[in-house]
Protein backbone atom coordinates (compact mmCIF):
# COMPACT_ATOMS: atom_id res chain seq x y z
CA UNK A 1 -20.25 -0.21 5.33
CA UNK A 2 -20.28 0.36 1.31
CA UNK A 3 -20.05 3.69 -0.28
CA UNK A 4 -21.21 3.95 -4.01
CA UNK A 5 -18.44 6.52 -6.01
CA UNK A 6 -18.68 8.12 -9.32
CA UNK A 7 -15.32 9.68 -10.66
CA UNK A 8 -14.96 12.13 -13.08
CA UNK A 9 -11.14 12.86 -15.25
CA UNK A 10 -10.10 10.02 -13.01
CA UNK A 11 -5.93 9.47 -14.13
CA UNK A 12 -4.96 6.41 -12.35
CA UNK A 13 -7.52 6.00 -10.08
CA UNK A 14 -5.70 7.20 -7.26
CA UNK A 15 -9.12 7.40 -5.03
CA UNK A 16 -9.75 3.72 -5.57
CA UNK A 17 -5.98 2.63 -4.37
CA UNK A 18 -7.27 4.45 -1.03
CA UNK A 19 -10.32 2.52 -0.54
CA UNK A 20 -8.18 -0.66 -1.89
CA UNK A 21 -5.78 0.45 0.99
CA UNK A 22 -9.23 0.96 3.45
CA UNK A 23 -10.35 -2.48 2.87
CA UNK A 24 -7.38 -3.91 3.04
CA UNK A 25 -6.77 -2.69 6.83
CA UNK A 26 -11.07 -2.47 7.93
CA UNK A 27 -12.99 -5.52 6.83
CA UNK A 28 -15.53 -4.04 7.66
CA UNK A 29 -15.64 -1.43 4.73
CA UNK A 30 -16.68 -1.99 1.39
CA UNK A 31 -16.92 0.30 -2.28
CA UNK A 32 -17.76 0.10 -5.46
CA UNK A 33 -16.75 2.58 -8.30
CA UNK A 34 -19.70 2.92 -10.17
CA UNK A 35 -18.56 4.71 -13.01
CA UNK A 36 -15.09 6.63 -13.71
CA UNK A 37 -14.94 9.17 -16.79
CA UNK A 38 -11.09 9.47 -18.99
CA UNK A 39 -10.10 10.19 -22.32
CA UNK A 40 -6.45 10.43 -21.93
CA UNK A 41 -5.09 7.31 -23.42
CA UNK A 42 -2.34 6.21 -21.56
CA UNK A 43 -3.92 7.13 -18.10
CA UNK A 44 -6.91 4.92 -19.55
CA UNK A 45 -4.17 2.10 -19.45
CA UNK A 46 -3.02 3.06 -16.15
CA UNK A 47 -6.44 2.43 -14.51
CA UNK A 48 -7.26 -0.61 -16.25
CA UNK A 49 -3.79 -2.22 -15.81
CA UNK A 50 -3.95 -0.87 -11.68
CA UNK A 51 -8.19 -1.42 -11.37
CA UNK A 52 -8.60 -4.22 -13.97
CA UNK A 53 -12.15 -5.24 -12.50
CA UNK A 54 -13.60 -1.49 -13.96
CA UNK A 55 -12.08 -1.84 -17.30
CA UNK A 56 -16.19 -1.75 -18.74
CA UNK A 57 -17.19 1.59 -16.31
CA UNK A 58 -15.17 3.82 -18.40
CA UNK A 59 -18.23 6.20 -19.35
CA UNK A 60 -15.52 8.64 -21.45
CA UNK A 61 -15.77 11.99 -22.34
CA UNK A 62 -17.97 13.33 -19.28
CA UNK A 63 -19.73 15.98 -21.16
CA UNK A 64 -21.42 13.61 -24.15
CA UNK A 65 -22.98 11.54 -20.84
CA UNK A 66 -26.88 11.86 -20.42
CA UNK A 67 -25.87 11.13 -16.37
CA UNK A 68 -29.56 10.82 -16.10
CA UNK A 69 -30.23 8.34 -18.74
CA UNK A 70 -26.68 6.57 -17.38
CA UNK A 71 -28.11 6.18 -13.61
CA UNK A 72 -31.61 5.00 -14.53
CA UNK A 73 -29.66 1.88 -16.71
CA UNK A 74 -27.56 0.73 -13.47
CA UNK A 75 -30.86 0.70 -11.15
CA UNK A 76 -30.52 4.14 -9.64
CA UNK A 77 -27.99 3.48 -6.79
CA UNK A 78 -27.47 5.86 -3.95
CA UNK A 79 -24.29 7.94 -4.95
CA UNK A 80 -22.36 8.78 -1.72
CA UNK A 81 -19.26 10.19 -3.31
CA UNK A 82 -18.34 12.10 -6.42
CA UNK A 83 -14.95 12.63 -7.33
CA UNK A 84 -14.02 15.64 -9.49
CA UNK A 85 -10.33 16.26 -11.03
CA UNK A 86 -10.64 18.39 -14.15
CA UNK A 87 -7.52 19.39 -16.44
CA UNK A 88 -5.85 21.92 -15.27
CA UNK A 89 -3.73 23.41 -17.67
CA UNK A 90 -5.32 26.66 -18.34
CA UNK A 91 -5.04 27.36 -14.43
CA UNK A 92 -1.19 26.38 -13.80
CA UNK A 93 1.51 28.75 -13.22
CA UNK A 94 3.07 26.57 -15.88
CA UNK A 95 -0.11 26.62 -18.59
CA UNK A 96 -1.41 28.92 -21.00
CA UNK A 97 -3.30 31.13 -18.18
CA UNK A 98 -6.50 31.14 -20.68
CA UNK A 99 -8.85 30.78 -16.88
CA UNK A 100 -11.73 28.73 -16.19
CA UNK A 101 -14.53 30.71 -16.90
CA UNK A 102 -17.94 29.59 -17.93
CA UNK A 103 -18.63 29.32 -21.90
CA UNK A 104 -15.34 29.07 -22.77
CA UNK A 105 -12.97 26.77 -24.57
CA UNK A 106 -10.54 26.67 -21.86
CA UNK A 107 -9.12 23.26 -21.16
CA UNK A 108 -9.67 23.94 -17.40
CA UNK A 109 -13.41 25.79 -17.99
CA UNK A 110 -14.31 21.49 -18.29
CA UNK A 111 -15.43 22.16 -14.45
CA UNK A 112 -18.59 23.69 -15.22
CA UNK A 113 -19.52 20.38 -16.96
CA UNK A 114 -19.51 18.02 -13.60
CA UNK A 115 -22.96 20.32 -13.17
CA UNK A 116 -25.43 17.70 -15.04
CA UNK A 117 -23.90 15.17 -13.23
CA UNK A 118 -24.47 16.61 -9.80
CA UNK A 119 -27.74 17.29 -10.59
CA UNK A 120 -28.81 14.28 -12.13
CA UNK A 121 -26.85 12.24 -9.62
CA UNK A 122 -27.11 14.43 -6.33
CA UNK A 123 -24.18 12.54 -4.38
CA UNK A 124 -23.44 13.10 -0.48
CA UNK A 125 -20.37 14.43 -0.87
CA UNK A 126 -18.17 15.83 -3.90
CA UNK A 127 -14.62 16.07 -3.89
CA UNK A 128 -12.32 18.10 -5.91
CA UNK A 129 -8.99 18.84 -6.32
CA UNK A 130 -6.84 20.86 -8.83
CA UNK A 131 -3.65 23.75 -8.68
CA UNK A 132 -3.45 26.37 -6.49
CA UNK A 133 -3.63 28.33 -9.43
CA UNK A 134 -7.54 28.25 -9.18
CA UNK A 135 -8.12 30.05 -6.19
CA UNK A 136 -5.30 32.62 -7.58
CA UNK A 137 -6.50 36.14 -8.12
CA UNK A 138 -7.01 36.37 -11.90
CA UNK A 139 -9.21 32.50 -11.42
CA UNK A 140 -11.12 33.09 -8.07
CA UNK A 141 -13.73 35.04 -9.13
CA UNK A 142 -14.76 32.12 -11.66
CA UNK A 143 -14.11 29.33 -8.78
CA UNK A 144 -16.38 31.32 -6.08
CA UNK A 145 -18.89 31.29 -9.28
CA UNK A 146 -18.20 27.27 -9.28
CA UNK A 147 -18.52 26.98 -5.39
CA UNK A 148 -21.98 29.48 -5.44
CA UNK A 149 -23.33 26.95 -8.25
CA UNK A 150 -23.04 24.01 -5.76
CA UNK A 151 -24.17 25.73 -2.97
CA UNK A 152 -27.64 26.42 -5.20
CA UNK A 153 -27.63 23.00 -5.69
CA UNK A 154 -28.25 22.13 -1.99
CA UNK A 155 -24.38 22.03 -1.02
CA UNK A 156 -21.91 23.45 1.68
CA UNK A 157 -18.52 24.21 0.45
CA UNK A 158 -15.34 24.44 2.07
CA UNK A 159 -12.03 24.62 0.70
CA UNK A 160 -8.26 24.53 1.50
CA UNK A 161 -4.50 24.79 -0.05
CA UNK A 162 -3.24 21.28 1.38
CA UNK A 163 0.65 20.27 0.34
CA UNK A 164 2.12 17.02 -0.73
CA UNK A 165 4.91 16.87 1.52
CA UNK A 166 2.67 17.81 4.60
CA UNK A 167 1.56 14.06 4.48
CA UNK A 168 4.70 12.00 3.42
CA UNK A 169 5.09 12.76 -0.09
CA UNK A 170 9.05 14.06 -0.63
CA UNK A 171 7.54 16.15 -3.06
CA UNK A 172 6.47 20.10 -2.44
CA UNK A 173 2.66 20.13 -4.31
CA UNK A 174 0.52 22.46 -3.43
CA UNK A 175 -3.09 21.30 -4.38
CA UNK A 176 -6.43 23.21 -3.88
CA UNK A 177 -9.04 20.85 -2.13
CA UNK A 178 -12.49 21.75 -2.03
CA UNK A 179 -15.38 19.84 -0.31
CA UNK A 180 -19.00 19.91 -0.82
CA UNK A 181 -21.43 18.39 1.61
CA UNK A 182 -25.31 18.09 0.90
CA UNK A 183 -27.11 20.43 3.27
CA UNK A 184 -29.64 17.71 4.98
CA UNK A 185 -27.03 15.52 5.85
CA UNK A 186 -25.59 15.48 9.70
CA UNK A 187 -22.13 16.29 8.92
CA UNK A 188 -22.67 19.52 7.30
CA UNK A 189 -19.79 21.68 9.47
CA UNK A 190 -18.17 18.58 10.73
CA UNK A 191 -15.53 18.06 8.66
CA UNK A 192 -11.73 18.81 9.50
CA UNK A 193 -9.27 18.52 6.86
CA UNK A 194 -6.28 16.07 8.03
CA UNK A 195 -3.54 17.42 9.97
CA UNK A 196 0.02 17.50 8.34
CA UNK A 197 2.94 16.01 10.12
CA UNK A 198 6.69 15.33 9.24
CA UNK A 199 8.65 14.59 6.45
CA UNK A 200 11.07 11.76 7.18
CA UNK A 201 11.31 10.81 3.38
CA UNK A 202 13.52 12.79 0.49
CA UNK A 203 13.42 11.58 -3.15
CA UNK A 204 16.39 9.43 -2.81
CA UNK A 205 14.46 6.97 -0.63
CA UNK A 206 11.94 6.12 -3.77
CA UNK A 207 14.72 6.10 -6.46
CA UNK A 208 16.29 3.15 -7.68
CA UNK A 209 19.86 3.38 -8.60
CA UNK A 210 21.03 5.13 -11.85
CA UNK A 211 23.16 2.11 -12.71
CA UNK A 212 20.37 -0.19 -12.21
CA UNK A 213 18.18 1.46 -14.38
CA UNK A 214 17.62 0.36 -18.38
CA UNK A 215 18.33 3.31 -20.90
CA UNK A 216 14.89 3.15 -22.69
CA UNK A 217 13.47 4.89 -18.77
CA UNK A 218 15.58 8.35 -19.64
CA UNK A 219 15.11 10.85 -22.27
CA UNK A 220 17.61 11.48 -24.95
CA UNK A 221 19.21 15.19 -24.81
CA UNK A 222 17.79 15.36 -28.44
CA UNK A 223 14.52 15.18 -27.00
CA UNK A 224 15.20 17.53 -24.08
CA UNK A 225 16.72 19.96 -26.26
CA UNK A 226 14.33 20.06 -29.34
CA UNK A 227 11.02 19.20 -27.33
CA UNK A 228 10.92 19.51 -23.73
CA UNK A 229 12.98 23.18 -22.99
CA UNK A 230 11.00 24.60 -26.41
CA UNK A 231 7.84 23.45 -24.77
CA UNK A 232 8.53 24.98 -20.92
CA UNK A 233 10.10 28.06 -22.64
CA UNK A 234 6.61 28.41 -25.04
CA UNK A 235 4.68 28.99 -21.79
CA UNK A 236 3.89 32.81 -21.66
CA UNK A 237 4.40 32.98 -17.70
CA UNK A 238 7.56 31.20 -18.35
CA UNK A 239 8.94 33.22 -20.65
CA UNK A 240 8.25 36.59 -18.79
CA UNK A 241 9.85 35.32 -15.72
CA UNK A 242 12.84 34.56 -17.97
CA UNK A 243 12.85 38.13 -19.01
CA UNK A 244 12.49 39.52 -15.97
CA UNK A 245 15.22 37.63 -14.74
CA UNK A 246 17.11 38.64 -17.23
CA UNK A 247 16.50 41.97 -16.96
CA UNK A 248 17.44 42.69 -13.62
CA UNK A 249 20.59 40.25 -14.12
CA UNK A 250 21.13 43.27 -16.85
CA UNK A 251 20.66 45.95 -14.53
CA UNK A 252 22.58 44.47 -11.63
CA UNK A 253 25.58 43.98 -14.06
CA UNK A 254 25.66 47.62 -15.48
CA UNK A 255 24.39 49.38 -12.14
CA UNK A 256 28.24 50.49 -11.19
CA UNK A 257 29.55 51.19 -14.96
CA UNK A 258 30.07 54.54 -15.83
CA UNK A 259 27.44 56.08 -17.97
């Protein structure tokens, strides 16, 4: 068995250290990433130190591909899986909250360009993932707009809020996960998302110790004084939380003095 993948704002390339992982333990099965999309430089170094044999499949910035044009030159191979991660910064409880919607500049509206490459590349199966914070009230609206544009393009979708630490990660990361399944294929309404079972791991287990660890790995209090608090504390949802907080911390504190 073989499946053909495309992915698109790839990172790492964390979906092709699971099929590594899948060959590794079923000879049997076979992949081969036919194209992956990034622009971020240093997770551009990341996959080609981790997946050195696709350093020349980087296609780049996914919305100046003709996916078309791009499938004809490799010989048209059957796609079986499309892999979808856009940013999702203007979607995060910790972002700028600017929304996804179509037409927009929105760092996160970048979804609405993995269209022409569905539709030039029709795969079996595409699957996304991104923050909870798209299926949130002020975002679902656009995302049901998303899902309805695959369905018109021959595709069932199902979604679901999965967490990290519901499948060994000691981390708590909650992560919408949508899947879209080609209509005329047999396992339309078959698929079960995986079951969660029990953390046995806490963060300690993957740390090394501090005294082992060189200086250059840890940032300088300058930096986390004059860069990384100003940055959190620049984030509009950020800073109202801190002034609600503050507010009540205000009222709690007078609520007994005397008028």
């Amino acid at each position: 068995m073989k499946i053909n993948y495309v992915s698109l704002c790839s990172g790492y390339g964390a979906e092709c250290i699971a099929f590594k992982r899948l060959r590794r333990d079923y000879p049997d099965f076979d992949f081969d990433c036919l194209a992956w999309s990034e622009i971020e430089p240093n997770a551009i170094k990341a996959h080609d130190a981790i997946h050195p044999e696709y350093i020349d499949r980087n296609v780049h910035d996914l919305t100046k591909v003709d996916w078309k044009v791009w499938h004809e030159s490799i010989g048209s191979p059957h796609i079986d899986l499309l892999f979808a991660s856009t940013p999702c910064q203007s979607v995060s409880n910790a972002g700028k909250n600017e929304g996804m919607k179509k037409g927009t500049d929105a760092e996160s509206a970048l979804i609405w360009a993995t269209e022409s490459c569905i539709r030039a590349l029709n795969p079996n199966i595409i699957i996304y993932e991104n923050v909870k914070g798209m299926v949130s009230k002020r975002n679902k609206p656009d995302f049901d707009e998303w899902c309805a544009t695959l369905e018109s393009l021959g595709y069932v979708v199902q979604w679901k809020i999965l967490n990290a630490k519901d499948y060994g990660c000691a981390q708590n990361r909650e992560r919408v996960f949508p899947i879209a399944i080609r209509k005329d294929l047999p396992m339309v309404g078959h698929y079960n998302y995986p079951q969660g079972f029990p953390l046995t791991k806490c963060v300690e287990d993957y740390m090394e110790p501090a005294e082992e660890i060189g200086e250059e790995y840890f940032i300088s209090q300058d930096r986390v004084t004059n860069k990384v608090l100003p940055d959190i504390l620049d984030q509009p949802n950020v800073r109202a939380e801190m002034e609600k907080l503050y507010h009540e911390e205000w009222k709690e504190a007078n609520r007994n003095k005397p008028a």
